[in-house]
Protein backbone atom coordinates (compact mmCIF):
# COMPACT_ATOMS: atom_id res chain seq x y z
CA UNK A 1 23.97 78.18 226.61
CA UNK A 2 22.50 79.42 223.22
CA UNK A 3 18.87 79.14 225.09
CA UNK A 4 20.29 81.29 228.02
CA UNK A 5 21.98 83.99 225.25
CA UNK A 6 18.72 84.05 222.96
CA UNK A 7 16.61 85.04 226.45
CA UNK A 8 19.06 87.69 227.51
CA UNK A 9 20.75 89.72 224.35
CA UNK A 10 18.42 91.78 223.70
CA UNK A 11 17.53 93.09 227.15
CA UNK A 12 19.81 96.37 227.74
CA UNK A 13 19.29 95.78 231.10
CA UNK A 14 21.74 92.60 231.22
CA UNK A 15 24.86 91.57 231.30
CA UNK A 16 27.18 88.68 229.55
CA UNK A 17 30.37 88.06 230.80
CA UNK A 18 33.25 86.42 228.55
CA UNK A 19 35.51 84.38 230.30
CA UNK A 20 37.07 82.54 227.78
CA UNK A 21 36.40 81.89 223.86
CA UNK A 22 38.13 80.82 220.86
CA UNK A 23 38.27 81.99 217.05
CA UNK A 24 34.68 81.36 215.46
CA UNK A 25 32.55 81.46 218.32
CA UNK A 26 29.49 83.66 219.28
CA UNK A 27 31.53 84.51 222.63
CA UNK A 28 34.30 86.12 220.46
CA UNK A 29 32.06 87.72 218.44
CA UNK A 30 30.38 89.22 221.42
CA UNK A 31 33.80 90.42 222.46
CA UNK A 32 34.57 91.79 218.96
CA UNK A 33 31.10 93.74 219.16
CA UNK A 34 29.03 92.03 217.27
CA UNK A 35 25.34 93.95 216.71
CA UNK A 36 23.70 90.50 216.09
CA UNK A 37 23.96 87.11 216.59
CA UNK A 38 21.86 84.31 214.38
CA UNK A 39 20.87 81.77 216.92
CA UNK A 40 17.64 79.43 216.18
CA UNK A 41 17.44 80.05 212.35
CA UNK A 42 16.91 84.02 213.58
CA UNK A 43 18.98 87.27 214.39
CA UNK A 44 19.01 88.30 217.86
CA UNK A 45 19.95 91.94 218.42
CA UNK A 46 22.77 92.78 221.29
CA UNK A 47 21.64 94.93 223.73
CA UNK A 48 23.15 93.68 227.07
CA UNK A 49 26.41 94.75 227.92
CA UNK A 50 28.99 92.51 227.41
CA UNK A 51 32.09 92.45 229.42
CA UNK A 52 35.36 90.27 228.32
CA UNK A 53 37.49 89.40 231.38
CA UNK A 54 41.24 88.05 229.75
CA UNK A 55 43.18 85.73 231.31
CA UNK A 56 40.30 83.92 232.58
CA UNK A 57 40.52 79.83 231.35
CA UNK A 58 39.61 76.67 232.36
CA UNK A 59 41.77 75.67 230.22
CA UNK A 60 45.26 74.12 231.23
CA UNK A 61 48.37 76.09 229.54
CA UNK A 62 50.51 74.94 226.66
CA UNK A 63 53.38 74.43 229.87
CA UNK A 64 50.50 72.66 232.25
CA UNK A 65 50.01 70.41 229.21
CA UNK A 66 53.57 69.63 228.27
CA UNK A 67 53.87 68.65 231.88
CA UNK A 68 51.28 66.46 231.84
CA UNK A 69 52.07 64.65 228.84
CA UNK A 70 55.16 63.78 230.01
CA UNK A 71 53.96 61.71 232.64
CA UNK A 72 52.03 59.66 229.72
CA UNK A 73 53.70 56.76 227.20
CA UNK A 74 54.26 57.86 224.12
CA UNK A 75 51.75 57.72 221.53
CA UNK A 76 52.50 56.98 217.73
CA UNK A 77 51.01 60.30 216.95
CA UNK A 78 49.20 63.21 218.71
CA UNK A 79 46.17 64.64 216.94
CA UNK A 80 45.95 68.39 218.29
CA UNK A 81 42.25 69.05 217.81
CA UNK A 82 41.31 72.00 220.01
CA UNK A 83 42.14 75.50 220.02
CA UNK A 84 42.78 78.59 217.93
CA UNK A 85 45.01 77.36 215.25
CA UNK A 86 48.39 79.21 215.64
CA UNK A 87 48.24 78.19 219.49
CA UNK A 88 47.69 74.58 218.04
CA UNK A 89 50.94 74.94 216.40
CA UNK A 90 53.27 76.31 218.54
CA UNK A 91 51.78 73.52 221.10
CA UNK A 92 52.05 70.96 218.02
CA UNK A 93 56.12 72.31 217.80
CA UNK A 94 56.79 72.25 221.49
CA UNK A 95 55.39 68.32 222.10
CA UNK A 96 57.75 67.72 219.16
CA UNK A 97 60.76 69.93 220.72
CA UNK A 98 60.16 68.80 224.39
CA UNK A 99 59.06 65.52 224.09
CA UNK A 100 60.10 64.45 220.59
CA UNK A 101 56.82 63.03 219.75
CA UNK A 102 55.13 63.48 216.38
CA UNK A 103 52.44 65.82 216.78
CA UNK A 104 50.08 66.93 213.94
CA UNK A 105 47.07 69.61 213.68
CA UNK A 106 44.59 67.63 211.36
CA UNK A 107 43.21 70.39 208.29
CA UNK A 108 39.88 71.57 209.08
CA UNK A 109 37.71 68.63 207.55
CA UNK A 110 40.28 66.34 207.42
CA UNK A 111 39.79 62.72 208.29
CA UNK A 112 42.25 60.62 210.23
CA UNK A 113 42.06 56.68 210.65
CA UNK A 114 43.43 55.56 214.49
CA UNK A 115 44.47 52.45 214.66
């Protein structure tokens, strides 16, 4: 993806569409207007529109999941590991509402021995 964004940036005469992104990412930071981007070691000017379409996910939602998970034995604990971290936590406090499993979002860097 980075190859395909270094290529096409700084061309005026393309596009980049945002379909999805989280916190920290070069997408949002195309979507918050960034001017630059460092990719390769180097700064790549932004030049090609870039359009943001909300809404748009691959994702499943924090319902989709519950409703999966409760199809699934319970685990001893549930590592939340993905996502923006306020979403993390209301998802963390609804597996422990809903399901009454313990659910934890791990501290950036922080290490965690499974058993």
């Amino acid at each position: 993806m980075l190859h395909h964004l270094h290529r096409i940036l700084p061309d005026p005469r393309n596009a980049v569409v945002i379909v999805g992104f989280a916190a920290g990412t070069r997408s949002r930071d195309l979507v918050d207007g960034a001017r630059t981007l460092k990719m390769f070691g180097e700064y790549v000017p932004v030049r090609a529109e870039v359009a943001d379409v909300p809404h748009f996910s691959a994702h499943a939602d924090a319902g989709q999941i519950i409703d999966w998970l409760r199809n699934a034995p319970a685990p001893h604990t549930t590592y939340l590991v993905h996502g923006e971290e306020t979403a993390s936590e209301t998802l963390r406090d609804r597996i422990d509402d809903e399901l009454g499993w313990t659910a934890v979002v791990p501290r950036s860097g922080e290490a965690v021995l499974v058993r």
